[in-house]
Protein backbone atom coordinates (compact mmCIF):
# COMPACT_ATOMS: atom_id res chain seq x y z
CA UNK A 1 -32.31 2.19 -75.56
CA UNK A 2 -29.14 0.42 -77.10
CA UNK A 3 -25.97 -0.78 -75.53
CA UNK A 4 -24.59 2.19 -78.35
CA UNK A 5 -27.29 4.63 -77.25
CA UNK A 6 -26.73 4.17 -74.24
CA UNK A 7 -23.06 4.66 -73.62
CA UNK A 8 -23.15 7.93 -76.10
CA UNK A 9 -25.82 9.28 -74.10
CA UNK A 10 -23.36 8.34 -70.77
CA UNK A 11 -20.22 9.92 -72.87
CA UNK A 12 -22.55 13.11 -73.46
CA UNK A 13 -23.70 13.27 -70.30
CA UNK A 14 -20.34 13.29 -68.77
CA UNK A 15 -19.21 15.71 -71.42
CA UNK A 16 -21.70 17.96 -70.70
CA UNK A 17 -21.04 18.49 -66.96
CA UNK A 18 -17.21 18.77 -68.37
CA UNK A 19 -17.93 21.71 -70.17
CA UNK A 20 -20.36 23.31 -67.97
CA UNK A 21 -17.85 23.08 -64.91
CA UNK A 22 -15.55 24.51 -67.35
CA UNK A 23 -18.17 27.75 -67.71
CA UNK A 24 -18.85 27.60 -64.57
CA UNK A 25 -14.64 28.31 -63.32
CA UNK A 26 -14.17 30.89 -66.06
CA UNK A 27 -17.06 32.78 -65.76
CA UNK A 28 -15.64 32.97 -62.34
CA UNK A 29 -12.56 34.62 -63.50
CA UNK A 30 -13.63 38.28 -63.80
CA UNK A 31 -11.82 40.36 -66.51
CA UNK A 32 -11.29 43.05 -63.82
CA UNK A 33 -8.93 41.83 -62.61
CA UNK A 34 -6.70 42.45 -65.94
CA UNK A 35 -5.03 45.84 -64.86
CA UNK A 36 -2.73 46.76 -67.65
CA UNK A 37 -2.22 48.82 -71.08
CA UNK A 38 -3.83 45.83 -73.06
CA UNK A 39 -7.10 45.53 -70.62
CA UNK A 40 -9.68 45.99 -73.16
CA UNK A 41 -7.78 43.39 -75.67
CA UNK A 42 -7.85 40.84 -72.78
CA UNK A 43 -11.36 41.69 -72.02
CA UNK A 44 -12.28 40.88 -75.61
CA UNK A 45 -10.22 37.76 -75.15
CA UNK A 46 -12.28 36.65 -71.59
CA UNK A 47 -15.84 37.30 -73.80
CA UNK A 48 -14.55 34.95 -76.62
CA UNK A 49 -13.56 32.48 -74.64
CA UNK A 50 -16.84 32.90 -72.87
CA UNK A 51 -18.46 32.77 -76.16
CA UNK A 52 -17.38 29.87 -77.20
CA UNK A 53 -17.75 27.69 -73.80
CA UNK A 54 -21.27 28.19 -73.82
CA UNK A 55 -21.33 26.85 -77.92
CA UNK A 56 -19.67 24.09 -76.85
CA UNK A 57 -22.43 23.54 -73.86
CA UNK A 58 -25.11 24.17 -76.16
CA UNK A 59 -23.91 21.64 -78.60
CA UNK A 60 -23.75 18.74 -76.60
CA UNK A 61 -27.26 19.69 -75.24
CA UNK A 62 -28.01 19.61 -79.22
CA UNK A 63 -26.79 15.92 -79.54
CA UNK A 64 -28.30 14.91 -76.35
CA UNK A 65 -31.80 15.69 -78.10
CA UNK A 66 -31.10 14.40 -81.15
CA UNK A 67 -30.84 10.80 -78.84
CA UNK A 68 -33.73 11.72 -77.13
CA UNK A 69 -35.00 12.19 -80.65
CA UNK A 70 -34.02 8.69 -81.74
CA UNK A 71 -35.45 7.14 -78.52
CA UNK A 72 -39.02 8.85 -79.51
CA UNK A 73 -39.02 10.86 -76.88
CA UNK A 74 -39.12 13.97 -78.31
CA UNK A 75 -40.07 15.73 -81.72
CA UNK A 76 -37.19 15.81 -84.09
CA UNK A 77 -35.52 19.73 -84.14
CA UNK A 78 -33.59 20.69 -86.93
CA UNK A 79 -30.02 22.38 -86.64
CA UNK A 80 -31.07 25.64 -88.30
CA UNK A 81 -34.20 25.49 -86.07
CA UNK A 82 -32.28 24.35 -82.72
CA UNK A 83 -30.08 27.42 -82.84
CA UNK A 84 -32.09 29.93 -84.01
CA UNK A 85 -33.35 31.11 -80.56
CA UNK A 86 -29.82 31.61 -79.86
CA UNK A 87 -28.82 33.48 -82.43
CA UNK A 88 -31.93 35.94 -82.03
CA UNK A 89 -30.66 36.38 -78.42
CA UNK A 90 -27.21 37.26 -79.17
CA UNK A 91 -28.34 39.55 -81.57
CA UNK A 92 -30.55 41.25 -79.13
CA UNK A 93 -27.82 41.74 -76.38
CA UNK A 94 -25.28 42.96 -78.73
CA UNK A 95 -27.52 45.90 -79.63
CA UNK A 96 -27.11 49.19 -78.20
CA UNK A 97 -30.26 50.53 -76.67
């Protein structure tokens, strides 16, 4: 691997456990404890903020394949194909059984 590859693979890395720390302290916060007229707004709120902390997790763990891809370590995914497991799965837990 590259000096380059290297250090974005470092910067990643580091990124990474950012944003899963980051997951990790707000799925901690528990919208229960929102007691008020608006609770179901803030609710709403927690879950898209929830959302979108886990996108951001999954991202980097998209780029940090795509230098495992350049280092021929792994087959090359595509970004349709990368995310479509996810999307299937939020489909499937937003249903109503």
């Amino acid at each position: 691997m590259t000096a380059q590859w290297e250090r974005q693979h470092e910067a990643l890395m580091c990124a990474l456990q950012t944003a899963r720390e980051n997951e990790q302290r707000w799925m901690e916060i528990s919208p229960d404890f929102f007691a008020d007229s608006e609770q179901l707004e803030r609710i709403e709120e927690w879950a898209g903020t929830a959302r979108l902390l886990r996108l951001e997790i999954e991202r980097i763990e998209f780029l940090l394949a795509q230098i495992r891809v350049h280092r021929g370590l792994q087959r090359p995914v595509g970004l349709a194909e990368s995310f479509a497991g996810n999307e299937k799965d939020a489909a499937s837990s937003t249903q109503i059984p």
